[in-house]
N, C-alpha and C. Protein backbone atom coordinates (compact mmCIF):
# COMPACT_ATOMS: atom_id res chain seq x y z
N UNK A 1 112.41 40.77 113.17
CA UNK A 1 111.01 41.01 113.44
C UNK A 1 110.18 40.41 112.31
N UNK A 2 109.71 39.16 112.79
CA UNK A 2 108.13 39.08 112.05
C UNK A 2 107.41 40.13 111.60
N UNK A 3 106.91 40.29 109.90
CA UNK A 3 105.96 40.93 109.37
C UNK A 3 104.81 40.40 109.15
N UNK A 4 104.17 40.92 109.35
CA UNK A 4 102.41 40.42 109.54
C UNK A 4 101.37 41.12 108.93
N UNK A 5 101.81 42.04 108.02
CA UNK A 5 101.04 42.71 106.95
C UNK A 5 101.48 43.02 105.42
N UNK A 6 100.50 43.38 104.72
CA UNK A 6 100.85 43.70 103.73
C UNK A 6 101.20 45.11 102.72
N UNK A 7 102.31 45.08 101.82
CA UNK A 7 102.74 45.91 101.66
C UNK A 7 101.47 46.88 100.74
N UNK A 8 101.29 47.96 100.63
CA UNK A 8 100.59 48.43 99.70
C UNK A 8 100.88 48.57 98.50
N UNK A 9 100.52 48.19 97.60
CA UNK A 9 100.96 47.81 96.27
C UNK A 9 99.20 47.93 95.15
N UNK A 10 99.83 48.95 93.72
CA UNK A 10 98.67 48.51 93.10
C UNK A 10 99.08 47.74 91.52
N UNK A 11 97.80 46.32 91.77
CA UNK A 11 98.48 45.22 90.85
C UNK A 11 98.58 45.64 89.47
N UNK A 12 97.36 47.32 89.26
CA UNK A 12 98.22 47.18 87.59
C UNK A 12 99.37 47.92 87.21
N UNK A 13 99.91 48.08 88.45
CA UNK A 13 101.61 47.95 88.11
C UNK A 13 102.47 47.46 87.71
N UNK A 14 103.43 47.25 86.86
CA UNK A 14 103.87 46.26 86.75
C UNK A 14 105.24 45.55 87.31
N UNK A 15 105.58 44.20 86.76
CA UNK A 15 106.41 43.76 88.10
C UNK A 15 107.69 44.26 88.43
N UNK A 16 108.21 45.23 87.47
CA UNK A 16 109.64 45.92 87.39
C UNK A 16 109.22 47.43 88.78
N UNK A 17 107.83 47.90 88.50
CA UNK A 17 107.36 48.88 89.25
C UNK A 17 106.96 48.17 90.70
N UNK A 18 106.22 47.52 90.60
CA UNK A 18 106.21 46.74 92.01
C UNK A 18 107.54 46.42 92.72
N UNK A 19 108.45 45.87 92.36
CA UNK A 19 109.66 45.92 92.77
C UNK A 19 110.14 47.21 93.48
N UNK A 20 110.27 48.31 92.87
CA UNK A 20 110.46 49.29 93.21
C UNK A 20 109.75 50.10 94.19
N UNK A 21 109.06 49.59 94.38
CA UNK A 21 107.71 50.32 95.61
C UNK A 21 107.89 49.68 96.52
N UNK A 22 107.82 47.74 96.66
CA UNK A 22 108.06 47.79 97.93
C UNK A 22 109.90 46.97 98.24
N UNK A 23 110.61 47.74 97.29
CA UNK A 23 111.66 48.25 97.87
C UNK A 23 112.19 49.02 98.97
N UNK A 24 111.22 50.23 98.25
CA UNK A 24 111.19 51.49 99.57
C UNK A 24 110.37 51.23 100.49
N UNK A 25 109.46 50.53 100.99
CA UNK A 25 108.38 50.04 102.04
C UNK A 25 109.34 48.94 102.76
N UNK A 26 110.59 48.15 102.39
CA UNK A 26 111.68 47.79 102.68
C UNK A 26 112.86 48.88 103.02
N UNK A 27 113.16 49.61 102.61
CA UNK A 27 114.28 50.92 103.13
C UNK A 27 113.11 51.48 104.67
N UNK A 28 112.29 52.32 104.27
CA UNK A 28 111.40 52.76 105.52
C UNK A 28 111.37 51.64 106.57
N UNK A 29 110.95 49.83 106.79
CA UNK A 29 111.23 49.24 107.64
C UNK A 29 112.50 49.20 108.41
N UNK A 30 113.55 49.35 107.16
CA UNK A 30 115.00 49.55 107.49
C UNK A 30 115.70 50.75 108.17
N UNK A 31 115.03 51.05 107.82
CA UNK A 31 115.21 52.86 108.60
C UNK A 31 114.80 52.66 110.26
N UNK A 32 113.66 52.15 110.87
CA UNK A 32 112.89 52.20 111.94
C UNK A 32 114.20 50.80 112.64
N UNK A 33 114.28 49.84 111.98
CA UNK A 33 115.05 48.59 112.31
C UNK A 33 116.20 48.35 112.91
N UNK A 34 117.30 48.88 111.97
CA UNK A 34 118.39 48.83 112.11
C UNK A 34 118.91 50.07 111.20
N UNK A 35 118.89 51.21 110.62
CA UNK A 35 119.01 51.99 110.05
C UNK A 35 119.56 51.86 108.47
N UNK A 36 119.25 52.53 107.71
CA UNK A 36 120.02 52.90 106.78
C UNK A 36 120.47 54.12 106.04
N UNK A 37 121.71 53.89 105.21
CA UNK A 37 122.56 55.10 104.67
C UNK A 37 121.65 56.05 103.56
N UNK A 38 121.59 57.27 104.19
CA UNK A 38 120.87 58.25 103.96
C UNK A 38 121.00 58.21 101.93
N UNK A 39 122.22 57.94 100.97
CA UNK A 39 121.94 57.77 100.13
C UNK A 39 121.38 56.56 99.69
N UNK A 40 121.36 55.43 100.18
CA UNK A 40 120.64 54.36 99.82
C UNK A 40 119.22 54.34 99.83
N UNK A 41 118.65 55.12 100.88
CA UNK A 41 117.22 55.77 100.88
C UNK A 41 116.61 56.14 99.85
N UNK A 42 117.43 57.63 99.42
CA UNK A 42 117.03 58.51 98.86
C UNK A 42 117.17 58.16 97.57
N UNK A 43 117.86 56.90 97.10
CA UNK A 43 118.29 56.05 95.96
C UNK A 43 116.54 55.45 95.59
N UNK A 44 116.27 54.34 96.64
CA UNK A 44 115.13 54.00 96.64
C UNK A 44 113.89 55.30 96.50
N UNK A 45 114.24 56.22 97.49
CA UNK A 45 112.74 56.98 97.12
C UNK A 45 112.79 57.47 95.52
N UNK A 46 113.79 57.75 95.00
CA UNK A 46 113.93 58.41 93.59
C UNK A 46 113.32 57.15 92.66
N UNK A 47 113.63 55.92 92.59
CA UNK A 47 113.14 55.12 92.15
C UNK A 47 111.72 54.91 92.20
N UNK A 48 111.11 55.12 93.62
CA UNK A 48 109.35 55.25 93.82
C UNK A 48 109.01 55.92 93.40
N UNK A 49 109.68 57.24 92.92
CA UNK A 49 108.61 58.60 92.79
C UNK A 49 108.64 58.27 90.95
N UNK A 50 109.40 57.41 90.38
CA UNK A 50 109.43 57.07 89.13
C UNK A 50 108.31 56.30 88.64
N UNK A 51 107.42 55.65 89.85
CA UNK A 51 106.38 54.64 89.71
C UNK A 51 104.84 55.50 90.28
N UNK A 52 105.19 56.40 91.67
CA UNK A 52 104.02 56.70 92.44
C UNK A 52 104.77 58.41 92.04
N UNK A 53 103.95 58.60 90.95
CA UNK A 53 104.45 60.46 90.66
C UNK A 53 103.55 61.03 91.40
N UNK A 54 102.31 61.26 91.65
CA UNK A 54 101.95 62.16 92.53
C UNK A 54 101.73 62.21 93.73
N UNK A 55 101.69 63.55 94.87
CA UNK A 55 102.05 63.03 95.91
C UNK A 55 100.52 63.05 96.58
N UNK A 56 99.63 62.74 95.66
CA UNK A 56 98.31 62.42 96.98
C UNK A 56 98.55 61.02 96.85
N UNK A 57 98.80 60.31 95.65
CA UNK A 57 98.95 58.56 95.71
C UNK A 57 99.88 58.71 96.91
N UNK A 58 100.99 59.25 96.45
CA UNK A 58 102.40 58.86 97.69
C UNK A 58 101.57 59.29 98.91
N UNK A 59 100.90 60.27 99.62
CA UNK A 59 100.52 60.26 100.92
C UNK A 59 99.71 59.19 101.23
N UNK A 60 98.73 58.69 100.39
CA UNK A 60 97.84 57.61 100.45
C UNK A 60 98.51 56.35 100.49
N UNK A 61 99.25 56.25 100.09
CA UNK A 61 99.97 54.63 99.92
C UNK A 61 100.89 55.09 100.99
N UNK A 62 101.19 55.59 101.85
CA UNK A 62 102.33 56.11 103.02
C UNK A 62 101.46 55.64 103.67
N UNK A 63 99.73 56.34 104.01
CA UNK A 63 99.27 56.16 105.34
C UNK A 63 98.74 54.46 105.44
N UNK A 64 98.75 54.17 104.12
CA UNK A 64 98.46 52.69 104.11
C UNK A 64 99.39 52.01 105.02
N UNK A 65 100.71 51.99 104.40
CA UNK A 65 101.94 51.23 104.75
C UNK A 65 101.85 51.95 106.38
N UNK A 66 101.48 52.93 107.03
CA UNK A 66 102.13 52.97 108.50
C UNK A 66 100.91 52.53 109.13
N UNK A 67 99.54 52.34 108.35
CA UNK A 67 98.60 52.12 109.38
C UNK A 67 98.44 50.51 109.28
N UNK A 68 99.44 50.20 108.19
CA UNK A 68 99.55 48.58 108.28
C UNK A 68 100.95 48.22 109.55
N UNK A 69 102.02 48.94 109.55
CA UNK A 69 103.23 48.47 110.20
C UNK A 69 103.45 50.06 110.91
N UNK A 70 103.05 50.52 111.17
CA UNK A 70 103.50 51.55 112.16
C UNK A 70 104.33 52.51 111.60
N UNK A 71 105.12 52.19 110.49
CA UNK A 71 106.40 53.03 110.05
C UNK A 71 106.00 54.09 109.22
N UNK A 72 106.96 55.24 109.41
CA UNK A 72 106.42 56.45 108.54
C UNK A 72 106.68 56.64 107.07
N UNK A 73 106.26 56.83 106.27
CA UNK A 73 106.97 57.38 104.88
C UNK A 73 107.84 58.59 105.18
N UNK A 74 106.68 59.33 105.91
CA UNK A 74 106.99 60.95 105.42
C UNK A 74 107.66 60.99 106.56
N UNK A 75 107.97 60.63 107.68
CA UNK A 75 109.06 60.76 108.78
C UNK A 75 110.02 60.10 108.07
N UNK A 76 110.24 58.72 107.04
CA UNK A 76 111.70 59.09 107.25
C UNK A 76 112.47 59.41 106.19
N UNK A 77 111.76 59.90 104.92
CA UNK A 77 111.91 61.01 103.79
C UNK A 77 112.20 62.48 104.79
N UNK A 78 111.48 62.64 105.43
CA UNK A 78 111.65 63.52 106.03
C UNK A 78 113.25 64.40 106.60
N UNK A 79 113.51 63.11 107.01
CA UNK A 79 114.67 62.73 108.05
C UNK A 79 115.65 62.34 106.83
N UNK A 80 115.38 61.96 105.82
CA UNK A 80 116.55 61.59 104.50
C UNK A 80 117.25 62.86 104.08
N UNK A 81 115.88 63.81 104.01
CA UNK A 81 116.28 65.01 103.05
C UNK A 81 117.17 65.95 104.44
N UNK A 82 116.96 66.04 105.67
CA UNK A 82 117.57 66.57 106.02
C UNK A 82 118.77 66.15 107.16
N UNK A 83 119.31 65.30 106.43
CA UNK A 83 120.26 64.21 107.08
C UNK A 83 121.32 63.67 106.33
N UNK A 84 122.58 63.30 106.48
CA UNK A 84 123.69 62.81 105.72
C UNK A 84 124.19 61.69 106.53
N UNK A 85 124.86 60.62 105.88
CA UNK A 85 125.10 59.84 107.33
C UNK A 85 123.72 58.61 106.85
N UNK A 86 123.67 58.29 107.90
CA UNK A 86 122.70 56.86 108.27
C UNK A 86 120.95 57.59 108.80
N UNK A 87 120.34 56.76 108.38
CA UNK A 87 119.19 57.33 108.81
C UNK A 87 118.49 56.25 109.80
N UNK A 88 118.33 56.88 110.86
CA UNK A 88 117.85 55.81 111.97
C UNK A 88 116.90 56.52 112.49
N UNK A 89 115.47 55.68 112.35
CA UNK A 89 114.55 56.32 113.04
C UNK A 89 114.21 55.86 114.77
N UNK A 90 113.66 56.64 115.87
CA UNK A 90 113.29 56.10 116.82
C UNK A 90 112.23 56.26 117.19
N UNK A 91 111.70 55.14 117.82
CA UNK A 91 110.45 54.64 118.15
C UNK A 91 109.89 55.79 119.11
């Protein structure tokens, strides 16, 4: 699938932190896509929450990223924390 938007990202981050953000904006596509392993997720989200510590940024930069590509943050954190196994979201 062609992407056609952009990730939410803020530039005075820097590029080791940017990496890491839209890592997980990469796991969440991956999740909706073709799925991925519930610790590889939760690998990545631990890494975001190291860059985006609070969670009004994290809800704000979530509703960014789904009202840019449809995909959820908090559905599939959601679905990480209470899931083992592969995390596959459906449409």
């Amino acid at each position: 699938m062609e992407k056609n938007y952009n990730y939410p990202l803020d530039m005075d981050w820097s590029h080791a932190e940017l990496m890491k953000v839209m890592a997980l904006w990469q796991g969440v596509e991956k999740a909706y896509e073709t799925g991925i392993s519930q610790a590889d997720f939760m690998a990545l989200y631990r890494e975001f929450k190291t860059v985006v510590k609070s969670i009004g940024e994290e809800r704000q930069l979530g509703r960014e990223f789904e009202e840019a590509s449809g995909y959820s943050l908090y559905r599939v954190v959601q679905q990480a924390k209470n899931t083992s196994g592969k995390v596959k979201m459906q449409d």
